[in-house]
N, C-alpha and C. Protein backbone atom coordinates (compact mmCIF):
# COMPACT_ATOMS: atom_id res chain seq x y z
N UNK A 1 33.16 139.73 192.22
CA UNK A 1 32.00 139.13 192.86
C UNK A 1 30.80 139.10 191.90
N UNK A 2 30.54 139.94 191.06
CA UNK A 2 29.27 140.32 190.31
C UNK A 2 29.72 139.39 189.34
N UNK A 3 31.20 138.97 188.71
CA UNK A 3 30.99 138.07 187.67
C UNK A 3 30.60 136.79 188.01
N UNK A 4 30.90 136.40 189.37
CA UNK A 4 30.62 135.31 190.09
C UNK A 4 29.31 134.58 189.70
N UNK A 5 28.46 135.69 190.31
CA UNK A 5 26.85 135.55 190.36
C UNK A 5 26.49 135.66 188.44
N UNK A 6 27.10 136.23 187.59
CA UNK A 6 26.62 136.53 186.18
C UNK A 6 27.11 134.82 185.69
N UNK A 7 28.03 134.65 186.13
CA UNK A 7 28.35 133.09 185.69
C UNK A 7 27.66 132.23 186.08
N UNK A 8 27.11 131.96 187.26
CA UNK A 8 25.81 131.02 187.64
C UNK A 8 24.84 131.18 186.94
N UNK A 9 24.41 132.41 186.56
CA UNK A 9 22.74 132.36 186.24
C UNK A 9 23.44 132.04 184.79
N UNK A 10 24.31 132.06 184.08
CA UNK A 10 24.94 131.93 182.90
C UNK A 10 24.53 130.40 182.56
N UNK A 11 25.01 129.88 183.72
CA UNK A 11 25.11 128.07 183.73
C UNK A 11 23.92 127.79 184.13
N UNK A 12 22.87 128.37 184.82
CA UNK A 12 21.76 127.70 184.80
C UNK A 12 20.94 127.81 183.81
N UNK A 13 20.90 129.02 183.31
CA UNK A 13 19.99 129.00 181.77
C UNK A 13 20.53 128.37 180.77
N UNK A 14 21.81 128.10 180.92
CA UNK A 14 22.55 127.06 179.78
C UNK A 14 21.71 125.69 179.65
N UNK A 15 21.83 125.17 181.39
CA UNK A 15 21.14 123.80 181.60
C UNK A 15 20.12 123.66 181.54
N UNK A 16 18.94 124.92 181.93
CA UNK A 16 17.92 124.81 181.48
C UNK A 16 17.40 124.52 179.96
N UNK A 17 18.34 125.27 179.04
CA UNK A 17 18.27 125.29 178.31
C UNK A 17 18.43 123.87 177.53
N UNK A 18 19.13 123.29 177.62
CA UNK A 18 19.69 121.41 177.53
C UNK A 18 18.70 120.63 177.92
N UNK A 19 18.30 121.08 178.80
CA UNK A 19 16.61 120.08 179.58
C UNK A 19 15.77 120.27 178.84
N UNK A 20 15.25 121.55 178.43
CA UNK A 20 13.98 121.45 177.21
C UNK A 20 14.28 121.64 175.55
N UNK A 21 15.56 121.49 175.25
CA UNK A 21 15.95 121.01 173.72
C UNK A 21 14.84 119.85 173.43
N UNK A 22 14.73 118.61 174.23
CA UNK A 22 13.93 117.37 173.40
C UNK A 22 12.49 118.04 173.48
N UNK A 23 11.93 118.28 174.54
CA UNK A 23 10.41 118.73 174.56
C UNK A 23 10.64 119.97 173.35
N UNK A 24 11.02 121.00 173.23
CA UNK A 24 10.95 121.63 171.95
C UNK A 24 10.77 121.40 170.64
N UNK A 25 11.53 119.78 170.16
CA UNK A 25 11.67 119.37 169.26
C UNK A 25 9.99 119.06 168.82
N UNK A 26 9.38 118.40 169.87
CA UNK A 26 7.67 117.64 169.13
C UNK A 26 7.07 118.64 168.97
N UNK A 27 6.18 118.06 167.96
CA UNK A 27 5.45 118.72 167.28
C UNK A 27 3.86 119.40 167.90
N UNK A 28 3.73 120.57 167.92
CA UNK A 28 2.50 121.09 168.74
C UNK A 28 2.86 121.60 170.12
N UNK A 29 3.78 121.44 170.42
CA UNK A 29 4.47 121.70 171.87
C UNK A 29 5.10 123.28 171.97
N UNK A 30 4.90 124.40 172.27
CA UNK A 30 5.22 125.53 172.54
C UNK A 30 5.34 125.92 174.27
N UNK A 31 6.63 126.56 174.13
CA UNK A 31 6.85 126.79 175.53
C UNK A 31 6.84 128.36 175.51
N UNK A 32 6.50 128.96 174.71
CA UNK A 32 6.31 130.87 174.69
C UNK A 32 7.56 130.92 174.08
N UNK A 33 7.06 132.35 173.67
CA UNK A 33 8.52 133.35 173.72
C UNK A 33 9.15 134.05 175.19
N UNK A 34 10.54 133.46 175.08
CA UNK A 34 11.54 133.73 176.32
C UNK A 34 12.22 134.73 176.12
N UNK A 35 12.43 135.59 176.73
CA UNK A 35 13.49 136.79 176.56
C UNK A 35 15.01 136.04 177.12
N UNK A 36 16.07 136.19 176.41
CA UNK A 36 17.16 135.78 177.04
C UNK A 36 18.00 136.89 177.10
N UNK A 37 18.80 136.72 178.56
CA UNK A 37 19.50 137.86 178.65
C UNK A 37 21.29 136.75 178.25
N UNK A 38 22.13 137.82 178.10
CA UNK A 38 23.34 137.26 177.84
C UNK A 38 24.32 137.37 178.81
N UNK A 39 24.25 136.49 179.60
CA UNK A 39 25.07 136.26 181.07
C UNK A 39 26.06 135.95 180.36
N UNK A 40 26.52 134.76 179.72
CA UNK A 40 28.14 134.65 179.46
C UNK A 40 28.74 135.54 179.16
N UNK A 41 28.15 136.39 178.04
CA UNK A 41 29.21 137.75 177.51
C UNK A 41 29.41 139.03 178.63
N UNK A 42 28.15 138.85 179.04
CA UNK A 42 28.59 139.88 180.26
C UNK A 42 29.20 139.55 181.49
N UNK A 43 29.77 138.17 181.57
CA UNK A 43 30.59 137.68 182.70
C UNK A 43 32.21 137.93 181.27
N UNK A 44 32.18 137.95 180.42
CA UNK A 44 33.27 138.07 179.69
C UNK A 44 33.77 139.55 179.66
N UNK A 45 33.02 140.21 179.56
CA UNK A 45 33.00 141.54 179.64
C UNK A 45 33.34 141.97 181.31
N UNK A 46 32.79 141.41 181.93
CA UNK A 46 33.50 141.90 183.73
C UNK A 46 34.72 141.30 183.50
N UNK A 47 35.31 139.86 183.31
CA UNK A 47 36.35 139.88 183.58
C UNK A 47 37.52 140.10 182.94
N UNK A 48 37.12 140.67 181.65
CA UNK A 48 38.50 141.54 180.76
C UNK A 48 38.37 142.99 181.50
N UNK A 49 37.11 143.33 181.79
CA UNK A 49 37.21 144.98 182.88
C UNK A 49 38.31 144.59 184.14
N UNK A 50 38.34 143.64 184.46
CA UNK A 50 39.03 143.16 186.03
C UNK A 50 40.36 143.24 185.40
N UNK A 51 40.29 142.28 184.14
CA UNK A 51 41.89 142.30 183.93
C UNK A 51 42.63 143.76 183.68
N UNK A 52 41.51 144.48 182.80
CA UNK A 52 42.23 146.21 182.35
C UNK A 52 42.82 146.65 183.88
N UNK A 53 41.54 146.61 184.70
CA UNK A 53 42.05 147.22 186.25
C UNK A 53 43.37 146.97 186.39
N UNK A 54 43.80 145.76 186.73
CA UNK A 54 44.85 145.15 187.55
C UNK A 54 45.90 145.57 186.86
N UNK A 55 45.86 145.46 185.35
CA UNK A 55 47.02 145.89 184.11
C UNK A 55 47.24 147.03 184.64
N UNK A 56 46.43 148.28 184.81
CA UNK A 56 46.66 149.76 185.26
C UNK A 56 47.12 150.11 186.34
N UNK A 57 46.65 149.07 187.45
CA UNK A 57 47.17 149.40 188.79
C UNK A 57 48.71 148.49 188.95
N UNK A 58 48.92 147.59 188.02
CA UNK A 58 50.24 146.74 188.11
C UNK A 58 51.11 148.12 187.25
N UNK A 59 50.89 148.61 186.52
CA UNK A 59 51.73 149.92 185.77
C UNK A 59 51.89 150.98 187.11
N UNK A 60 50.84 151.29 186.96
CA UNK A 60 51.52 152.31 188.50
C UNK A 60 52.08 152.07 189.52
N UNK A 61 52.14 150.75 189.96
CA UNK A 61 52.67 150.38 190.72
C UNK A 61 54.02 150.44 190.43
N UNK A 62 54.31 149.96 189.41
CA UNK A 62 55.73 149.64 189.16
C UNK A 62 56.20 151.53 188.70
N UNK A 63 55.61 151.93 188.26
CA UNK A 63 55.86 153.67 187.99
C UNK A 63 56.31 153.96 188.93
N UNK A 64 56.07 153.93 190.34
CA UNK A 64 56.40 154.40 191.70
C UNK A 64 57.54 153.69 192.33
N UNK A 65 57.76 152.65 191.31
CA UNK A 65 59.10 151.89 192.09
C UNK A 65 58.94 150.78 193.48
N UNK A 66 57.52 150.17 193.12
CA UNK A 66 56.72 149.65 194.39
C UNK A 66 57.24 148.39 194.02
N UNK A 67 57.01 147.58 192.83
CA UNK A 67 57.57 146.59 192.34
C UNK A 67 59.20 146.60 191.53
């Protein structure tokens, strides 16, 4: 669920980001300094954590003779 929501705000600062590429470009035009946080990698990072989970609980499972 949490990568869910890390992937949206991922894609909206992406697009935001695409919308003010041309206004950035002219000259005299400053939009501040932005802090960016890194939503994609940390939606990359939840879902190789999701995959380790499932890997560990698919091993025990089968350890017990469930599968």
């Amino acid at each position: 669920m949490v990568s869910s929501v890390t992937i949206e705000l991922a894609r909206r600062e992406i697009t935001r980001e695409a919308a003010l590429a041309p206004v950035r470009s002219l000259p005299g035009i400053s939009l501040g300094d932005e802090r960016h946080f890194p939503w994609l990698a940390l939606t990359t990072i939840l879902g190789m954590g999701f995959l380790a989970g499932q890997l560990l609980v698919w091993k025990r499972l089968s350890g017990i003779g469930f599968i």
